[in-house]
C-alpha atoms as a PDB file:
ATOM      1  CA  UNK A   1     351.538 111.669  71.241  1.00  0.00           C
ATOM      2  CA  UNK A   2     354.275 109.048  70.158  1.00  0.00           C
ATOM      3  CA  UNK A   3     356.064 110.025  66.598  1.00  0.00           C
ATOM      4  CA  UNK A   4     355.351 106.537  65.649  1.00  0.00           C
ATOM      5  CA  UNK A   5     351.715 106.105  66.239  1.00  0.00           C
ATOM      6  CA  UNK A   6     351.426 109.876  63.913  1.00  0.00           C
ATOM      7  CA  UNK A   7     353.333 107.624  60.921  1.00  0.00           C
ATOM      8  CA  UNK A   8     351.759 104.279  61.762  1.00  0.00           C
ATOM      9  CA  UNK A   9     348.249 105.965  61.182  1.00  0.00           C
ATOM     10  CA  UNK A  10     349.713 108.462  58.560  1.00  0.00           C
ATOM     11  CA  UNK A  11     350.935 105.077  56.625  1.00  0.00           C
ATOM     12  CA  UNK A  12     347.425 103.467  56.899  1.00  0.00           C
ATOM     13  CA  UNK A  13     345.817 106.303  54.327  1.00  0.00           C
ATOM     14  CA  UNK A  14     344.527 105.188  51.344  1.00  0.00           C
ATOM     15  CA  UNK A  15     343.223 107.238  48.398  1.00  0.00           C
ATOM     16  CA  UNK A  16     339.852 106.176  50.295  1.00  0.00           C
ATOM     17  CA  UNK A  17     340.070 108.188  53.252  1.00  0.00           C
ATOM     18  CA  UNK A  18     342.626 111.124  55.084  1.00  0.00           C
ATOM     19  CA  UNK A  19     343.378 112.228  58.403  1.00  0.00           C
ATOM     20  CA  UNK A  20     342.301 114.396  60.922  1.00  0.00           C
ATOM     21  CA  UNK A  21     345.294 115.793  63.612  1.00  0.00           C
ATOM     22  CA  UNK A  22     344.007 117.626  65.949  1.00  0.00           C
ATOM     23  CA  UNK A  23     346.543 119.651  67.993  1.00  0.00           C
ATOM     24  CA  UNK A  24     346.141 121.126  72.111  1.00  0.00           C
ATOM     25  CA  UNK A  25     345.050 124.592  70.879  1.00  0.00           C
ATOM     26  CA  UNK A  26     342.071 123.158  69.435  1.00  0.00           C
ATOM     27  CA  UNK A  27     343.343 123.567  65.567  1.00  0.00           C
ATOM     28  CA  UNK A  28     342.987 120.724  63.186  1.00  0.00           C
ATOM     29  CA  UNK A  29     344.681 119.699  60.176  1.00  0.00           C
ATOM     30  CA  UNK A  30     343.351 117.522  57.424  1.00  0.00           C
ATOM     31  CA  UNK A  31     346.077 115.053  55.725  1.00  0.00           C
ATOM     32  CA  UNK A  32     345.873 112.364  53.012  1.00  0.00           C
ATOM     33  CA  UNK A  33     348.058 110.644  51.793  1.00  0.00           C
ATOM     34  CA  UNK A  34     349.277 113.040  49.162  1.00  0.00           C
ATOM     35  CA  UNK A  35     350.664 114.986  51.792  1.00  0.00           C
ATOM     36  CA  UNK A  36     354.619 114.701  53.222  1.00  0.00           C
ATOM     37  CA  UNK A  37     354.675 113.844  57.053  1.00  0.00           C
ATOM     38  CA  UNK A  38     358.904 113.541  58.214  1.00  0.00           C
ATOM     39  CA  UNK A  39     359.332 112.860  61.784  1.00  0.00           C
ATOM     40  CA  UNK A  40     362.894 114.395  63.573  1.00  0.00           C
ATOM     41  CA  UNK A  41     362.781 112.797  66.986  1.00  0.00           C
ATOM     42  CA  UNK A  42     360.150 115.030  68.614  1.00  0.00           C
ATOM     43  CA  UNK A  43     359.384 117.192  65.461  1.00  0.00           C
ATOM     44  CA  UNK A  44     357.347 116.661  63.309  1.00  0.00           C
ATOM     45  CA  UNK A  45     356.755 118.280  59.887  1.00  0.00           C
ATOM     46  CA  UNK A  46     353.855 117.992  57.853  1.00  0.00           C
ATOM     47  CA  UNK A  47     353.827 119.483  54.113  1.00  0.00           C
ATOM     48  CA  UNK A  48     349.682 119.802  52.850  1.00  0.00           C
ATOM     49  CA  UNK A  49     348.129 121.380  49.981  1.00  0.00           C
ATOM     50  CA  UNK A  50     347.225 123.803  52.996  1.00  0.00           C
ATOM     51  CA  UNK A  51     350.854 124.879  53.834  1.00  0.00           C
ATOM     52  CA  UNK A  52     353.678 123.618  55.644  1.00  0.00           C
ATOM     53  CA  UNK A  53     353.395 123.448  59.401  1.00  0.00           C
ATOM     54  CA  UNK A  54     356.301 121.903  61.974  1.00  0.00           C
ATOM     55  CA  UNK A  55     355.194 121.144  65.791  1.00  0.00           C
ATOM     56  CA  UNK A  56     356.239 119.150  68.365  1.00  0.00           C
ATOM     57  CA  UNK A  57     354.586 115.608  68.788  1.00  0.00           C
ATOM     58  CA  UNK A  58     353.239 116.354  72.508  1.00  0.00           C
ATOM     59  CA  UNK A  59     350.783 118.668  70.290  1.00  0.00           C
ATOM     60  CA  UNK A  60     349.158 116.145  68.442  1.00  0.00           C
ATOM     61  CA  UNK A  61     346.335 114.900  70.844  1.00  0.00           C
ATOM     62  CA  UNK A  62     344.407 113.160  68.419  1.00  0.00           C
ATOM     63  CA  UNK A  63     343.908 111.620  65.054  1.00  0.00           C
ATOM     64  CA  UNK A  64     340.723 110.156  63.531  1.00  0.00           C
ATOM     65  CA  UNK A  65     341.018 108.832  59.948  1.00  0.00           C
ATOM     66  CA  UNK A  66     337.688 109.205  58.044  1.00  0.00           C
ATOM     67  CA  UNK A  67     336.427 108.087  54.507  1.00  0.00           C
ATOM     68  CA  UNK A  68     336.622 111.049  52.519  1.00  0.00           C
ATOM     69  CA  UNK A  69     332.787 110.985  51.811  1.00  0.00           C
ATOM     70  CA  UNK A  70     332.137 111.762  55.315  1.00  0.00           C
ATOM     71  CA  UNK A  71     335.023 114.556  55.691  1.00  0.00           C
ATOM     72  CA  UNK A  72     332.671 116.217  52.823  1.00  0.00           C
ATOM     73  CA  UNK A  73     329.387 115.632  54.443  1.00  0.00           C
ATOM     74  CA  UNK A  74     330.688 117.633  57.581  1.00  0.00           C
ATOM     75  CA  UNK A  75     332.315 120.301  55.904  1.00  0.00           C
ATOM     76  CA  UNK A  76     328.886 120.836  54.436  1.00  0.00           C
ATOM     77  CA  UNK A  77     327.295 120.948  57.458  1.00  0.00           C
ATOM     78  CA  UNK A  78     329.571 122.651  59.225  1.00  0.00           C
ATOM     79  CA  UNK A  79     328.868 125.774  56.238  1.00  0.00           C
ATOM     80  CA  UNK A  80     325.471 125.475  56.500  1.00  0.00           C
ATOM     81  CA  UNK A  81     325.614 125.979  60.137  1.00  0.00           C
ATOM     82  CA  UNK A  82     328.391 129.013  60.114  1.00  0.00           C
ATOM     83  CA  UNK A  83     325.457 130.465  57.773  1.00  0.00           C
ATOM     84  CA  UNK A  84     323.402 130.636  60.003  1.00  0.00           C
ATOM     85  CA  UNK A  85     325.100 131.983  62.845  1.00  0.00           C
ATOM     86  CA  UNK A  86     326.079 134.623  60.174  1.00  0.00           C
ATOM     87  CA  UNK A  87     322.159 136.158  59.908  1.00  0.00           C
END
């Protein structure tokens, strides 16, 4: 993905909402914008309450920003449904 559509839609976060990148090997990362994105040509480094992490922009395959109301309401879900698989 192009370094400047990752900071066009990392400058678009308000307080309101945050950012889902999701990466080729399936991982995601959630971002608001509290978080530190830099952009070296082709790198791109992202500093998070959930760690530092630097990848290459062909990586990113997608990013979806959400209200953070409904980031909670799946994360729920997503629990509930992990405890289940658990029993």
């Amino acid at each position: 993905m192009n370094v400047s559509v990752i900071m066009s839609y990392f400058d678009a976060l308000t307080d309101k909402n945050a950012m889902y990148i999701e990466f080729r090997d399936g991982g995601k990362l959630l971002v608001d914008c509290n978080d530190i994105i830099r952009a070296e040509e082709d790198l791109i480094e992202i500093k998070s309450t959930f760690g530092s992490y630097i990848t290459e922009s062909s990586n990113v395959v997608g990013l979806r920003i959400l209200n953070r109301v409904d980031i909670m309401a799946k994360a729920i879900i997503e629990n509930m449904i992990n405890a289940e698989g658990d029993e």
